[in-house]
N, C-alpha and C. Protein backbone atom coordinates (compact mmCIF):
# COMPACT_ATOMS: atom_id res chain seq x y z
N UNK A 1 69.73 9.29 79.85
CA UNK A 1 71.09 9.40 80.38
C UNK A 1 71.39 10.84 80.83
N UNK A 2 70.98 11.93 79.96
CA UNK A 2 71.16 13.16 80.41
C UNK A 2 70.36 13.68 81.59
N UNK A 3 69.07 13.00 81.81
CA UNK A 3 68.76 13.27 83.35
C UNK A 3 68.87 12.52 84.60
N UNK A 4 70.12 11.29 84.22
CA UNK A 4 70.61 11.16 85.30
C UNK A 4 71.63 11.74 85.50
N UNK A 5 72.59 12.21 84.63
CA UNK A 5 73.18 13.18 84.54
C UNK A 5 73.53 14.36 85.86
N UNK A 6 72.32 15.14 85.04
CA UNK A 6 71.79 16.02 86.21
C UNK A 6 71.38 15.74 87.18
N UNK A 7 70.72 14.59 87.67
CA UNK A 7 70.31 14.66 89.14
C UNK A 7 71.36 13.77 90.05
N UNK A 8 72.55 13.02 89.38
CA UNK A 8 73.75 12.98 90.33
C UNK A 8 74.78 14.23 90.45
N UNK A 9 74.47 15.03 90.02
CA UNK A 9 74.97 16.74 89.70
C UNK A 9 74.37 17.17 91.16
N UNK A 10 73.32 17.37 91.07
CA UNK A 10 72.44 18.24 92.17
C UNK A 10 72.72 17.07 93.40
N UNK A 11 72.73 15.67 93.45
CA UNK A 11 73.44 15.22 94.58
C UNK A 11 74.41 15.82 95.13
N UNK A 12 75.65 16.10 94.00
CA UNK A 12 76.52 16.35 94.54
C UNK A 12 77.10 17.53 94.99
N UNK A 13 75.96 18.26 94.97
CA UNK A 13 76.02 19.96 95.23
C UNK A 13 75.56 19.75 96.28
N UNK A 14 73.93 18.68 96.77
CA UNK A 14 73.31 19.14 98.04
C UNK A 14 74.02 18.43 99.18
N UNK A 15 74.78 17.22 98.85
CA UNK A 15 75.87 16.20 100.16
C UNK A 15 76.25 16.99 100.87
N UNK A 16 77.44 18.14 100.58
CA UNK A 16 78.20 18.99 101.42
C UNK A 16 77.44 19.35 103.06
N UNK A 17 76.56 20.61 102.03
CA UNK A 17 75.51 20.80 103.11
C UNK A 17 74.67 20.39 103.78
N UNK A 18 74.13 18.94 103.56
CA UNK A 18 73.78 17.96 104.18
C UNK A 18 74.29 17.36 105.42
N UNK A 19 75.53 17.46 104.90
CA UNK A 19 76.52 16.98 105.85
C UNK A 19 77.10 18.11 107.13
N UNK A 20 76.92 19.31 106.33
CA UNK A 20 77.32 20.07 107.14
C UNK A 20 75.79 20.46 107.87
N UNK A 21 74.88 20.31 107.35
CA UNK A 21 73.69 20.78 108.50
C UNK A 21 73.73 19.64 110.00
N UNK A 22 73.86 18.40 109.61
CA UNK A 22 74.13 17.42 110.39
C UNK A 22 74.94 17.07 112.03
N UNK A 23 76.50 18.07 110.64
CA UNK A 23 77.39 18.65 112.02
C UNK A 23 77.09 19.36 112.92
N UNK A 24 76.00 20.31 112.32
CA UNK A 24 75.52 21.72 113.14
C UNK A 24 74.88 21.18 114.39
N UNK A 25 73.88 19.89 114.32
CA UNK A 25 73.00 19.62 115.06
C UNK A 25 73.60 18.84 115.85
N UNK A 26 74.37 17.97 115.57
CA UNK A 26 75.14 17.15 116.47
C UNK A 26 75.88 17.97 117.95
N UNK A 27 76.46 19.47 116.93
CA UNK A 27 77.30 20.06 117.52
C UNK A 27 76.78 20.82 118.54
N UNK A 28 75.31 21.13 118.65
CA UNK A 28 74.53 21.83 119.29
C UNK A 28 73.53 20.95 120.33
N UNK A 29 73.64 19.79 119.71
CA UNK A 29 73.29 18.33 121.03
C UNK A 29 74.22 18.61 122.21
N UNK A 30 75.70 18.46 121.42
CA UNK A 30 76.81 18.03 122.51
C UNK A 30 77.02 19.40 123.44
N UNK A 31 76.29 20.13 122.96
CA UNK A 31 77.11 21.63 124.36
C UNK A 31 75.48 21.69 124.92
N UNK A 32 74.43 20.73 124.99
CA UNK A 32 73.15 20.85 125.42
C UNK A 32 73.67 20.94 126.88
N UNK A 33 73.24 21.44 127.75
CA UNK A 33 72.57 21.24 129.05
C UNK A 33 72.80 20.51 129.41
N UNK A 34 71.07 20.02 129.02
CA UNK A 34 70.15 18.83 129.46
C UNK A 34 70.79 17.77 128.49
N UNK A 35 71.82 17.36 127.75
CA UNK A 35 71.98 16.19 127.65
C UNK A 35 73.13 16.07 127.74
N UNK A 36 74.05 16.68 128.92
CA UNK A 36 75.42 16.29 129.30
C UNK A 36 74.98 16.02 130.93
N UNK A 37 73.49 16.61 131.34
CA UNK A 37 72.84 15.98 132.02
C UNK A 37 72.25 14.79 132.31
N UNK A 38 71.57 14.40 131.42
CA UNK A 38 71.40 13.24 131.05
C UNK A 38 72.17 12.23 130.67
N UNK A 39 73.30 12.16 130.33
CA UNK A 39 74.55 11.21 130.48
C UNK A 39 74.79 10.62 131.56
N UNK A 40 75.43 11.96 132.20
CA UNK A 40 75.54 12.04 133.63
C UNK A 40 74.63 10.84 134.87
N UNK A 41 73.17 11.51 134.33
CA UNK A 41 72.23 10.72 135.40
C UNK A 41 71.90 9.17 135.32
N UNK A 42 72.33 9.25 134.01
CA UNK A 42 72.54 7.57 133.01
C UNK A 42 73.78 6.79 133.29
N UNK A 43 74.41 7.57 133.90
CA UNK A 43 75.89 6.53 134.34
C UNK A 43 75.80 6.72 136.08
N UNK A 44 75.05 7.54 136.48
CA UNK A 44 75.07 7.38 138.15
C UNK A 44 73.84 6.86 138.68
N UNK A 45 72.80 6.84 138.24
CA UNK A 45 71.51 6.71 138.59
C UNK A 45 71.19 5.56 137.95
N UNK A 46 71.66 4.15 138.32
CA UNK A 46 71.22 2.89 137.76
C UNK A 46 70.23 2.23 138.36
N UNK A 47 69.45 2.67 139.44
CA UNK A 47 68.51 1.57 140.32
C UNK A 47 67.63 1.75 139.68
N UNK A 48 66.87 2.32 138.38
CA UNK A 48 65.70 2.07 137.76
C UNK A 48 66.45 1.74 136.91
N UNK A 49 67.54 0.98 136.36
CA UNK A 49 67.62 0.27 135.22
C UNK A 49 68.23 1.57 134.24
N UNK A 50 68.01 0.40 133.06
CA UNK A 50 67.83 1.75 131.60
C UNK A 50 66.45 2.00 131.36
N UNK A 51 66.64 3.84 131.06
CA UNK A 51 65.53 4.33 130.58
C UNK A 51 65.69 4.78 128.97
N UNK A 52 64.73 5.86 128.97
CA UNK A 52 65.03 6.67 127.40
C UNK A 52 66.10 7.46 127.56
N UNK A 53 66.89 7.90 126.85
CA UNK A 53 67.59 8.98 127.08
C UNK A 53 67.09 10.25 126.25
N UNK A 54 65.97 10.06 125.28
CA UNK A 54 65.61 11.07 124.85
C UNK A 54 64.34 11.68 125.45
N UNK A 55 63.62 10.68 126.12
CA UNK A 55 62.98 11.14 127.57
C UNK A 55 63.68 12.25 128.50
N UNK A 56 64.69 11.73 128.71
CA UNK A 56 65.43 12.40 129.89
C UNK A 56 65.38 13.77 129.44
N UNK A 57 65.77 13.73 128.15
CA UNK A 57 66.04 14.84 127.62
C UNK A 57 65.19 15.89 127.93
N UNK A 58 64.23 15.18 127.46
CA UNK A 58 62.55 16.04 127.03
C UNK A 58 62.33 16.50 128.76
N UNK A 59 62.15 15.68 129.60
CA UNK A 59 61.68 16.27 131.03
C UNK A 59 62.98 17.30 131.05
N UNK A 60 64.16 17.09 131.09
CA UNK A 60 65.01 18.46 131.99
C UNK A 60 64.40 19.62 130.99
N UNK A 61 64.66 19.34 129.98
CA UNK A 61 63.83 20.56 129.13
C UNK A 61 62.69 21.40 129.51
N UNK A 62 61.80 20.21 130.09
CA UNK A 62 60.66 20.91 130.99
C UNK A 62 61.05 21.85 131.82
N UNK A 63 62.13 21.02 132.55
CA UNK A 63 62.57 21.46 134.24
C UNK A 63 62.86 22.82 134.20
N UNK A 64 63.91 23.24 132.59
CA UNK A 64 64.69 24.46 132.09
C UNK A 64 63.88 25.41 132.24
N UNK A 65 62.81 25.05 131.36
CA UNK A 65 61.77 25.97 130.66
C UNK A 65 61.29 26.25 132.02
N UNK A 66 60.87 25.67 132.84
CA UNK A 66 59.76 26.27 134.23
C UNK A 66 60.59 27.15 134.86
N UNK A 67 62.04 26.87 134.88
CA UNK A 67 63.02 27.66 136.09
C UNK A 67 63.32 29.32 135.59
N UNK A 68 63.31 29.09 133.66
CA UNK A 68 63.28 30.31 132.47
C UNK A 68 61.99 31.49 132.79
N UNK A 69 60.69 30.50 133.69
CA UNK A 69 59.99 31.66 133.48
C UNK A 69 59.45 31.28 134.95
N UNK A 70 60.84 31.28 135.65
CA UNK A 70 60.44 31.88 137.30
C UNK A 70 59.80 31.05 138.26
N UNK A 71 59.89 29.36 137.73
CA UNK A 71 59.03 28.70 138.55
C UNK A 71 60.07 27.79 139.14
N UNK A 72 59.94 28.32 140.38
CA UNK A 72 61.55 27.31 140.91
C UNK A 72 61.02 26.28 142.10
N UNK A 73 59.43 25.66 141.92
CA UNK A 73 58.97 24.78 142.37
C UNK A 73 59.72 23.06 142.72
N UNK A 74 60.65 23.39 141.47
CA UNK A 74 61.30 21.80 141.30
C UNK A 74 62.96 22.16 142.01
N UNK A 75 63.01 23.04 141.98
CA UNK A 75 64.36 23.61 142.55
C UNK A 75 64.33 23.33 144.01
N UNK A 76 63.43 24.21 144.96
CA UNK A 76 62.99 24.05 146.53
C UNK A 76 62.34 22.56 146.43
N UNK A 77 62.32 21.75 145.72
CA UNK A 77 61.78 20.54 146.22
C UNK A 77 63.16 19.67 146.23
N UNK A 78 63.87 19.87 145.41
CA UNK A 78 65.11 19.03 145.17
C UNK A 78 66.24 19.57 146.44
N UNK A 79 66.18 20.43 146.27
CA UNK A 79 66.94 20.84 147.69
C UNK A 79 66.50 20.21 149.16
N UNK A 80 65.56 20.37 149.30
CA UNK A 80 64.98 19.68 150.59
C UNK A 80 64.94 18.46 150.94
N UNK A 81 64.67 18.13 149.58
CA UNK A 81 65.10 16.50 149.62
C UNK A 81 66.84 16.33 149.91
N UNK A 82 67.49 16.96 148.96
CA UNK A 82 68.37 16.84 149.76
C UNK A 82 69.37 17.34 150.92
N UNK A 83 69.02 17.93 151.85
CA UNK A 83 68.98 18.12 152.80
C UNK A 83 68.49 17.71 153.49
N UNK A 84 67.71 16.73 153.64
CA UNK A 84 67.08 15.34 154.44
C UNK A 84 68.05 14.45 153.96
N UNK A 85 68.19 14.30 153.10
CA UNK A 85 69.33 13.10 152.39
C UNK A 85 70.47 13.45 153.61
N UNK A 86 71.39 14.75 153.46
CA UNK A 86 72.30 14.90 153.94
C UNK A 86 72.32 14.91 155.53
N UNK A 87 71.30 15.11 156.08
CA UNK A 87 70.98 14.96 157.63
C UNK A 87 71.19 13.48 157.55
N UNK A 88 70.44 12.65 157.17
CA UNK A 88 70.41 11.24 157.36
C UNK A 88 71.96 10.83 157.17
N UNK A 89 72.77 11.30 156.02
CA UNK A 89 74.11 10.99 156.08
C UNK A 89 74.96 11.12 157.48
N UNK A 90 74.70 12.69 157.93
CA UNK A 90 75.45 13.01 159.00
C UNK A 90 74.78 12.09 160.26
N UNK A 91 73.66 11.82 160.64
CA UNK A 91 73.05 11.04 161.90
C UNK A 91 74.16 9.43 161.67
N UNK A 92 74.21 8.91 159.86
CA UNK A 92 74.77 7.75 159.90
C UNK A 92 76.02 7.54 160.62
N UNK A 93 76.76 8.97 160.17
CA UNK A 93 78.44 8.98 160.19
C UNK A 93 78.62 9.04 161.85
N UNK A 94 77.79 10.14 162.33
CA UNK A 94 77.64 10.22 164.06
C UNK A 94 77.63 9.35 164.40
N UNK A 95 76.65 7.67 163.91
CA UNK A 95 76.50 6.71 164.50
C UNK A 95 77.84 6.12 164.90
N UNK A 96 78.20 6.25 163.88
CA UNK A 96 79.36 4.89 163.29
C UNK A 96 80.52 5.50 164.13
N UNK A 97 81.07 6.94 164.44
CA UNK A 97 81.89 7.10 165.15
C UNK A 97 81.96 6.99 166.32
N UNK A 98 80.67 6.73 167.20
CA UNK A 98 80.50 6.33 168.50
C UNK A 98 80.59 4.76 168.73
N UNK A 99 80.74 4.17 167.51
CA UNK A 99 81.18 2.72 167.54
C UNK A 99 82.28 2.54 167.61
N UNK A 100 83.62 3.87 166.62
CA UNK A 100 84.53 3.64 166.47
C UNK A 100 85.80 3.11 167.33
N UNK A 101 86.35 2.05 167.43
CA UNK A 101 87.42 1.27 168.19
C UNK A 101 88.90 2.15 168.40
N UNK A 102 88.90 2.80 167.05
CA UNK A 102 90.25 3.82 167.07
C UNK A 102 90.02 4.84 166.89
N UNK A 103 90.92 5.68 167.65
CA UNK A 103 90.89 7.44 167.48
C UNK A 103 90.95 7.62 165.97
N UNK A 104 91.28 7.48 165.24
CA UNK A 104 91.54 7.36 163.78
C UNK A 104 90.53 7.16 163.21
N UNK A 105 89.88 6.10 163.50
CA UNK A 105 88.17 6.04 162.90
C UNK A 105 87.20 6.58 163.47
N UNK A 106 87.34 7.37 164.98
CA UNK A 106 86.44 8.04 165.08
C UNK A 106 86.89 9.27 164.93
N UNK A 107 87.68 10.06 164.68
CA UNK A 107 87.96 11.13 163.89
C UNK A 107 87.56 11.27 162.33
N UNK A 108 87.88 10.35 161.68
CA UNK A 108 87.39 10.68 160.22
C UNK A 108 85.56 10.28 160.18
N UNK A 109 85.12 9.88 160.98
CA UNK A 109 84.13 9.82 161.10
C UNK A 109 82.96 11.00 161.70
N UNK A 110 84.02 11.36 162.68
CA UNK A 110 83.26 12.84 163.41
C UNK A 110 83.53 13.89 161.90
N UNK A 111 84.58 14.02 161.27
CA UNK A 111 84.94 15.00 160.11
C UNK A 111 83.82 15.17 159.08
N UNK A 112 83.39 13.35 158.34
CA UNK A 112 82.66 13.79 157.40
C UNK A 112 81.53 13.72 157.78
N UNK A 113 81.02 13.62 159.26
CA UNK A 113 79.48 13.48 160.13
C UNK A 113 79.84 15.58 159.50
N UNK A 114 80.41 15.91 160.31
CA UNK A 114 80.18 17.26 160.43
C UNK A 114 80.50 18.24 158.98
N UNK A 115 81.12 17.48 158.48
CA UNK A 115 80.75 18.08 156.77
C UNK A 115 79.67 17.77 156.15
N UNK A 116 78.83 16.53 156.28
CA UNK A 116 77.90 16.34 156.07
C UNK A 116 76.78 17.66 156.52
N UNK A 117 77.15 17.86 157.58
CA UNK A 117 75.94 18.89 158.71
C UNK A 117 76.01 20.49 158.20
N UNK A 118 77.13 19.95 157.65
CA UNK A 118 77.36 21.89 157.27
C UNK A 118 76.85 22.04 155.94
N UNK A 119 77.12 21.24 154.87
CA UNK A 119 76.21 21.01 153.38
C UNK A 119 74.98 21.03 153.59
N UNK A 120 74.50 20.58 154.77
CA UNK A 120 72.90 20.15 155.18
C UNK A 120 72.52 21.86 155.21
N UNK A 121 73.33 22.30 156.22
CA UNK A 121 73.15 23.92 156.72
C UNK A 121 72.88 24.82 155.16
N UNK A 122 73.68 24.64 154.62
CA UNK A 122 73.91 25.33 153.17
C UNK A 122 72.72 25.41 152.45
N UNK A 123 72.60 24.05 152.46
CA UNK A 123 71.27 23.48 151.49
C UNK A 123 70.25 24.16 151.83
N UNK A 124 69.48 24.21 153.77
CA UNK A 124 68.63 25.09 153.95
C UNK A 124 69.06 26.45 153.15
N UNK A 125 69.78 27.45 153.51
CA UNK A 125 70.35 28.30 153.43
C UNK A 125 69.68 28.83 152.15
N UNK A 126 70.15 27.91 151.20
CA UNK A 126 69.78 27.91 149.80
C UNK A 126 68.07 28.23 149.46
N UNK A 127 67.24 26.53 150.33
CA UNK A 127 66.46 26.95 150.29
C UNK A 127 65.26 28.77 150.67
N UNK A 128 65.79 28.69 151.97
CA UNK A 128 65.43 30.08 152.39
C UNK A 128 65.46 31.61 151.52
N UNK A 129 66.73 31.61 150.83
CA UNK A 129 66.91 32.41 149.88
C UNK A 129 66.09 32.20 148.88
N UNK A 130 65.57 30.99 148.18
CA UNK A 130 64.63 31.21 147.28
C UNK A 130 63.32 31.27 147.77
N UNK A 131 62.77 31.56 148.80
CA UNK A 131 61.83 31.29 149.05
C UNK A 131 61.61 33.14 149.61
N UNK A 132 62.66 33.40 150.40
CA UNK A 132 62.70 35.10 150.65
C UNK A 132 64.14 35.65 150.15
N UNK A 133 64.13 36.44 149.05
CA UNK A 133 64.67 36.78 148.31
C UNK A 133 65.37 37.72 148.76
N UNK A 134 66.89 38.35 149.12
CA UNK A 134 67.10 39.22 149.30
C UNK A 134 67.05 40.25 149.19
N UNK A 135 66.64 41.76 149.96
CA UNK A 135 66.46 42.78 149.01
C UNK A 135 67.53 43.75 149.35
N UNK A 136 67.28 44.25 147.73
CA UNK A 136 68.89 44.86 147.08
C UNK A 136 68.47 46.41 147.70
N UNK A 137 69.46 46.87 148.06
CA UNK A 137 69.26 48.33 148.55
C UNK A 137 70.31 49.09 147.84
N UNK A 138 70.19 50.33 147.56
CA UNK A 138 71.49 51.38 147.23
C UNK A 138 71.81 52.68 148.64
N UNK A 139 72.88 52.51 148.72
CA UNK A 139 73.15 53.48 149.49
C UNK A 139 74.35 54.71 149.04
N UNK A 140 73.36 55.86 149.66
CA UNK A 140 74.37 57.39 148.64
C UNK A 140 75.45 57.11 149.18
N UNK A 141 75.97 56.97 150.78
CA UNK A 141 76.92 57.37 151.38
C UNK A 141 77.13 56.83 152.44
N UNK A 142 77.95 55.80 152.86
CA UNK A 142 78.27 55.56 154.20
C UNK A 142 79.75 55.89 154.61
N UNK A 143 79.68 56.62 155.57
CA UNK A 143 81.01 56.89 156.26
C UNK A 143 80.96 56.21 157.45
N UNK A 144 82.05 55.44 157.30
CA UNK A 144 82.36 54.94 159.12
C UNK A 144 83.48 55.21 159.23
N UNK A 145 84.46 55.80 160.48
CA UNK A 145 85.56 55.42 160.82
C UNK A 145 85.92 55.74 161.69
N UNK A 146 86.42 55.03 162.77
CA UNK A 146 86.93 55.71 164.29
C UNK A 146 87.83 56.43 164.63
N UNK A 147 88.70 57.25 163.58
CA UNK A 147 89.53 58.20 163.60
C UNK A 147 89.12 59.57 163.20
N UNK A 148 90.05 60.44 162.99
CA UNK A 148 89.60 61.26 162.02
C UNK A 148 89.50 60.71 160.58
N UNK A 149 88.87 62.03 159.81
CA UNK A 149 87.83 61.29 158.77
C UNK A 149 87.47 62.65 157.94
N UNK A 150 87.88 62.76 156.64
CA UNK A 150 87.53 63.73 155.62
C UNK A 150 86.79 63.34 155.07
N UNK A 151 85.75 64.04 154.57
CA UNK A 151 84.92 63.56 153.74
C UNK A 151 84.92 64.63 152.25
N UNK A 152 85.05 64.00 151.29
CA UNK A 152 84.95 65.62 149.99
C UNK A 152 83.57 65.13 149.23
N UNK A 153 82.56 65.82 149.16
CA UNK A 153 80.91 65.23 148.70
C UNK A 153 81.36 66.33 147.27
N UNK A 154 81.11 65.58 146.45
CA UNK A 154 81.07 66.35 144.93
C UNK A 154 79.92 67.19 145.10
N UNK A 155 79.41 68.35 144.13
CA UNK A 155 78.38 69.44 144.45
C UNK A 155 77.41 68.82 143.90
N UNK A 156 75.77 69.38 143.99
CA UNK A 156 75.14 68.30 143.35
C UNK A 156 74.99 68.73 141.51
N UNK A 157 75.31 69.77 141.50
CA UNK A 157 75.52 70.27 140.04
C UNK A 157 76.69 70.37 139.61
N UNK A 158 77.19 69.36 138.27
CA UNK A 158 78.65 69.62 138.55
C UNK A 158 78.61 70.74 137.87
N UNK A 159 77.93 71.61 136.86
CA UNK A 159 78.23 72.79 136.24
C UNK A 159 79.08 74.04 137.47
N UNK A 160 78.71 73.97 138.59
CA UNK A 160 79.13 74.65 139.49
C UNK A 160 80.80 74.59 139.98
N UNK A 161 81.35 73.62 139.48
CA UNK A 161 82.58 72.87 139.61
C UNK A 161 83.32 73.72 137.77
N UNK A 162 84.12 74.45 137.88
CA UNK A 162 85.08 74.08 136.68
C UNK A 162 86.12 73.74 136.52
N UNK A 163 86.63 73.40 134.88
CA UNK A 163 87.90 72.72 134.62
C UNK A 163 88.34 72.70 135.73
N UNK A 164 89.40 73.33 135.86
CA UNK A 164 90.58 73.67 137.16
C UNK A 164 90.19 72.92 138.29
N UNK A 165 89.06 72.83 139.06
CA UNK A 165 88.52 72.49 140.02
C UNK A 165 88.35 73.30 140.80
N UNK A 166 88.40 74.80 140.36
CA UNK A 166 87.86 75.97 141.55
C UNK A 166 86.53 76.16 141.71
N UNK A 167 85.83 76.24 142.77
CA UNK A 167 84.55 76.74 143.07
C UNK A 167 84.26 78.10 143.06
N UNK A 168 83.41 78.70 141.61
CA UNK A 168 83.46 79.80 141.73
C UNK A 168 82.50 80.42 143.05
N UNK A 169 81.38 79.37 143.63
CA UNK A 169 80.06 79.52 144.27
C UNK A 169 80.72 80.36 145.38
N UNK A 170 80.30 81.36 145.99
CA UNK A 170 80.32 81.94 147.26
C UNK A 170 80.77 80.89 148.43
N UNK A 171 81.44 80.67 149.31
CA UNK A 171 81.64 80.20 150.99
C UNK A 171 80.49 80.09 151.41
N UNK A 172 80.54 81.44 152.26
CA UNK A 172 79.34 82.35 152.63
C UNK A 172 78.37 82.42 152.39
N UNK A 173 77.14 82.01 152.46
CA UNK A 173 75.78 82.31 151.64
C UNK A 173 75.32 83.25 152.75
N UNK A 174 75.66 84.10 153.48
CA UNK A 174 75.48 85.37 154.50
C UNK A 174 75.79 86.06 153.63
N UNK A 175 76.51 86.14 152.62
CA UNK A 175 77.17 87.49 152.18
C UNK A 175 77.14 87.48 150.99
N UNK A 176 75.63 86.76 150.48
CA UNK A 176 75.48 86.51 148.88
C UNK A 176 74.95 88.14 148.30
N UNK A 177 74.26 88.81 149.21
CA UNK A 177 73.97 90.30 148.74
C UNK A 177 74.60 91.24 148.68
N UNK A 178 75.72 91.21 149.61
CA UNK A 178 76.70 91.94 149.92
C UNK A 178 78.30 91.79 149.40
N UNK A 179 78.17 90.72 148.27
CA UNK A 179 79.09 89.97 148.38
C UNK A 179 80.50 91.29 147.89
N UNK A 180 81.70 91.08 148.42
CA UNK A 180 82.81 92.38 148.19
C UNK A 180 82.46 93.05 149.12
N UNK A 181 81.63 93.50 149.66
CA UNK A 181 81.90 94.58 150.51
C UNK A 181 81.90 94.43 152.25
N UNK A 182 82.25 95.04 153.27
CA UNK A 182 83.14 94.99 154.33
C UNK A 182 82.16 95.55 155.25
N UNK A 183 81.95 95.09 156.27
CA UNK A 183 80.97 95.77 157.65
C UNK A 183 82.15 96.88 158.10
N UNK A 184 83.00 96.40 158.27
CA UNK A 184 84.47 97.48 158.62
C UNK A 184 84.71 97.80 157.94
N UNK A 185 84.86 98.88 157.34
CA UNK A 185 85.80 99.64 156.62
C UNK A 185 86.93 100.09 156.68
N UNK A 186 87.71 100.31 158.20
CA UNK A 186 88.81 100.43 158.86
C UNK A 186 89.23 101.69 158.64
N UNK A 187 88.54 102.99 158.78
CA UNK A 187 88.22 104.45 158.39
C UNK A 187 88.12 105.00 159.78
N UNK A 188 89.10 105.91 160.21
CA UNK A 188 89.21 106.72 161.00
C UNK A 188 87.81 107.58 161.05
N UNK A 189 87.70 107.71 162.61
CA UNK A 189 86.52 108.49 162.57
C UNK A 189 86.73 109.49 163.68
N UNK A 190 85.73 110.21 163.67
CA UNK A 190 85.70 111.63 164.87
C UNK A 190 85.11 111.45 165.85
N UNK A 191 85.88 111.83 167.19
CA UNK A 191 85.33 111.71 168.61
C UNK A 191 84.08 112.13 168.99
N UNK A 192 83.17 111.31 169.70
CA UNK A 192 81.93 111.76 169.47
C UNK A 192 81.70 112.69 171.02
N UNK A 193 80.86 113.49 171.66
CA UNK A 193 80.68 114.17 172.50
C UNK A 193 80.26 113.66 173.90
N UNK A 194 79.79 112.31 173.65
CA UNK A 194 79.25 111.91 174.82
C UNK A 194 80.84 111.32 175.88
N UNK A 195 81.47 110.77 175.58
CA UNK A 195 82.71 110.54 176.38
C UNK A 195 83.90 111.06 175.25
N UNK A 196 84.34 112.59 176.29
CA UNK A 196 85.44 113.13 175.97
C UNK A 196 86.54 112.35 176.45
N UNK A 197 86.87 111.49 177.24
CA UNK A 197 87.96 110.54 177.61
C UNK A 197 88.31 110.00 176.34
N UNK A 198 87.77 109.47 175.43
CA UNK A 198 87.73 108.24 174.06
C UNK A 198 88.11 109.21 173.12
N UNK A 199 88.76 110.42 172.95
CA UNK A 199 88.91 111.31 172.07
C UNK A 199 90.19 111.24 171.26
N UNK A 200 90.24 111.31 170.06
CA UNK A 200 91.54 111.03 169.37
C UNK A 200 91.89 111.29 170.00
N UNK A 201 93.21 110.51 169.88
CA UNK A 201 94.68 111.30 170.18
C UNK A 201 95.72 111.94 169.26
N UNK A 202 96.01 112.80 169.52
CA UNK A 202 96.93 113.91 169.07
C UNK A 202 98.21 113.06 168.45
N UNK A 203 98.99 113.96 167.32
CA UNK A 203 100.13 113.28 166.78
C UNK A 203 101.25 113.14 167.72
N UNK A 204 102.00 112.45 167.46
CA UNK A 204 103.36 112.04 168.65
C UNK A 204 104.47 112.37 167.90
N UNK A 205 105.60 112.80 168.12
CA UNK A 205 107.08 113.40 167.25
C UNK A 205 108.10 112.38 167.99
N UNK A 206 107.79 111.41 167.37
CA UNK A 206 108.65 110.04 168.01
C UNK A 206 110.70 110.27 167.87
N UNK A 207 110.58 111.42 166.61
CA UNK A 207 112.05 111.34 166.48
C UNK A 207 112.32 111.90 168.12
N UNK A 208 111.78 113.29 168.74
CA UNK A 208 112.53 113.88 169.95
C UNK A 208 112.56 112.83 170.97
N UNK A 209 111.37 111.95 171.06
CA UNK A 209 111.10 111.22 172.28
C UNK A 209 112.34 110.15 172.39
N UNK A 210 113.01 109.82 171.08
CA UNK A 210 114.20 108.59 171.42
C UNK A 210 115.04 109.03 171.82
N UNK A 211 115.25 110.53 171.74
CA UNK A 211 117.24 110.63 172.70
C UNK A 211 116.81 111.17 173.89
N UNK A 212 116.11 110.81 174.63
CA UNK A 212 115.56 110.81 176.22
C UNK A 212 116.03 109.86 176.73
């Protein structure tokens, strides 16, 4: 009696978690993929009947896994197919509106002929991209604009930039040796001998010259 005791004891410790491992898995079925996929293809896809559904499962799983490590063989095949599908739609709808008796039916008929044609377009589209991949470029700088147009290029060191935002760096890189000092000095100088015409001129006593 005492060891049944105990082992409806340890039942009733391991149920909980039993139950709760159960939930876990259920709960991790229902946000699957591949089997909200498989529902799906099980309520639209009836011309083979019923199949497995844990089949189904197992192939998209495949499908996952090949696309996970870059093999998008089943991808460009499904596309193409449908995009033949969708051509054949649009040739149908074209048909049927050149039959059509009323403007009304051959309008909604020309509409989804030519929505058909443009999904078709897409679909290539699609395909092409996986097949030549776009390539990603970076660009430092594009300026366009047909007006005037400022441009401010940060320096390529920002240490050269401080707080404040003053540039201590020179303008000038002409006058990085010289920098402060003046080709002019603006210093009176003495008449030289070769043209006595160019010779200072003498001081002027401007007070007498105004009451003339």
């Amino acid at each position: 009696m005492a060891r049944k005791k105990q082992i409806s004891k340890k039942q009733k410790k391991e149920t909980p978690k039993c139950v709760e491992d159960k939930a876990l898995i259920k709960a991790r079925k229902a946000i699957k993929p591949s089997v909200h996929a498989t529902i799906a293809i099980a309520e639209y896809d009836r011309y083979y009947g019923e199949f497995d559904l844990l089949a189904m499962i197992d192939a998209l799983e495949e499908q996952i896994s090949k696309v996970n490590h870059d093999d998008l063989g089943q991808a460009e095949a499904m596309l193409t197919a449908q995009a033949h599908t969708l051509d054949a739609i649009f040739n149908n709808l074209a048909r049927k509106a050149i039959k059509a008796e009323y403007i009304k039916q051959l309008d909604g008929c020309l509409k989804l002929a030519l929505r058909a044609q443009s999904q078709c377009r897409s679909t290539w589209e699609a395909v092409a991209k996986i097949k030549n991949p776009p390539v990603l470029g970076f660009i430092g700088q594009a300026n366009i604009a047909q007006g005037p147009q400022q441009v401010n290029n940060a320096p390529a060191n920002q240490d050269e930039v401080s707080c404040g935002g003053e540039n201590h760096k020179p303008q000038n890189k002409l006058l990085e040796e010289n920098d402060g000092k003046r080709v002019d000095t603006g210093e009176a100088r003495a008449s030289g001998q070769t043209d006595p015409e160019m010779a200072t001129m003498g001081k002027v006593n401007w007070a007498k010259k105004r009451g003339r």
